[in-house]
Protein backbone atom coordinates (compact mmCIF):
# COMPACT_ATOMS: atom_id res chain seq x y z
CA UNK A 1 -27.64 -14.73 6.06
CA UNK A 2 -24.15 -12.55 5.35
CA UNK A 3 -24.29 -9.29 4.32
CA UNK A 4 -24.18 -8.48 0.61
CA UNK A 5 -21.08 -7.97 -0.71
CA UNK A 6 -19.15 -9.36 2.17
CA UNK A 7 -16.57 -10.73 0.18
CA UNK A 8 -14.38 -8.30 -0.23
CA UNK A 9 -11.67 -10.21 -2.22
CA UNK A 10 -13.92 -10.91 -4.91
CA UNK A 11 -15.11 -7.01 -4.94
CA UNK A 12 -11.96 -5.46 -5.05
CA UNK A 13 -11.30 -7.69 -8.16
CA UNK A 14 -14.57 -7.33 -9.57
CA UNK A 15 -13.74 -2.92 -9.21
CA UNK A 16 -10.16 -3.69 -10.67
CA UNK A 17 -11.91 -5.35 -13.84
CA UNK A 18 -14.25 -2.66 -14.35
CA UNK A 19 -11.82 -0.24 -14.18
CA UNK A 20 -9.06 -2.05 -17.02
CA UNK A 21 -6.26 -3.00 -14.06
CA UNK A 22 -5.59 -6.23 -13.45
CA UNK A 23 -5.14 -7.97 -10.26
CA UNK A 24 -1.70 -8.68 -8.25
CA UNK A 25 -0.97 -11.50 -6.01
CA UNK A 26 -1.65 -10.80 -2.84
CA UNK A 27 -3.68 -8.18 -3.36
CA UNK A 28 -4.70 -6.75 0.40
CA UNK A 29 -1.28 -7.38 1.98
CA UNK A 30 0.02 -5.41 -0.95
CA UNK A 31 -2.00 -2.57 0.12
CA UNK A 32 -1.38 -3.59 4.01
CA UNK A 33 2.70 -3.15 3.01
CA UNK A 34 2.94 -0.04 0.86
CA UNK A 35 0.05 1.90 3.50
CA UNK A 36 2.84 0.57 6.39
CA UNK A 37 6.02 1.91 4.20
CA UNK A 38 4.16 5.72 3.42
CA UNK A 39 2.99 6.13 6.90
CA UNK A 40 6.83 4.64 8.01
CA UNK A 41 7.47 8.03 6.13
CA UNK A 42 5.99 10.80 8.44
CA UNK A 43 5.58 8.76 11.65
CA UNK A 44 7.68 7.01 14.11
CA UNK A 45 7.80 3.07 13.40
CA UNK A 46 5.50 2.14 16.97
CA UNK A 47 2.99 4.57 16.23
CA UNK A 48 1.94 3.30 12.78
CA UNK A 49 2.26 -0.43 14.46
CA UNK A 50 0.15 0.51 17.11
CA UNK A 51 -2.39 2.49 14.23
CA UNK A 52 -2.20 -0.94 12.06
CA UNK A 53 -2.03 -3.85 14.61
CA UNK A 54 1.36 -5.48 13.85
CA UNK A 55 4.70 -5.13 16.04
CA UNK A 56 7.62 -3.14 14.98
CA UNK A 57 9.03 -6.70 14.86
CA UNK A 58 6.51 -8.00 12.11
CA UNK A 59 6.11 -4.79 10.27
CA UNK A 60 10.13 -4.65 9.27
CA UNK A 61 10.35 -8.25 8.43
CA UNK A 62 6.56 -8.27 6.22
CA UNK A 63 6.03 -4.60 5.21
CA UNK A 64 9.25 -3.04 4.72
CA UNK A 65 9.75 -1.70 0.93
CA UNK A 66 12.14 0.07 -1.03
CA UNK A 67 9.71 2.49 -3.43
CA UNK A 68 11.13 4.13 -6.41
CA UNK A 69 11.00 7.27 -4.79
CA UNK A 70 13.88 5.54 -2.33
CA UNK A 71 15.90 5.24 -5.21
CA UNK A 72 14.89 8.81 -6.90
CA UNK A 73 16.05 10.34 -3.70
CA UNK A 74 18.92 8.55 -3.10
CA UNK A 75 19.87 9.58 -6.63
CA UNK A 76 19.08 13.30 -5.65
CA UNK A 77 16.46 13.69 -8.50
CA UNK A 78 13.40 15.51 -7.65
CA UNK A 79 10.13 13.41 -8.06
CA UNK A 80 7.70 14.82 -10.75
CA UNK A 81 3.93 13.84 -10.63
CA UNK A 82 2.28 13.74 -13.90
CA UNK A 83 -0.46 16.37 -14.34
CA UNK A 84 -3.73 15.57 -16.60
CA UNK A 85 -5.09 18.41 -18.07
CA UNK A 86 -8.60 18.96 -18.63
């Protein structure tokens, strides 16, 4: 018998619902592609390949992405994060 809750597809969907978000397409090689493009950001491009599995070959054909932050500093505007007071 499988382990309960093996599936994570269906958990990760069953969390989003609970918490009011709705699901993407694609949903783990979403996460798979931005996690590749933020560690692409402080690391060379082999290390995070060899850290996630892929080649440098795969990982700038399937998980290279332009965030808005690109653009933002491109633009030369300073990113500002949204702080919820309590």
């Amino acid at each position: 018998m499988g382990r309960k809750n093996a599936n994570l597809r269906y958990e990760l969907l069953r969390l989003l619902r609970r918490a009011g978000v709705s699901g993407w397409p694609r949903l783990f090689h979403s996460m798979r592609a931005s996690r590749q493009a933020e560690l692409q950001r402080e690391f060379p491009l082999h290390v995070v390949c060899s850290w996630l599995g892929n080649s440098p070959r795969i990982a700038q054909q399937s998980y290279s992405l332009v965030t808005e932050d690109d653009f933002a500093r491109a633009a030369g505007a300073k990113k500002v994060m949204a702080v919820k007071q309590i």
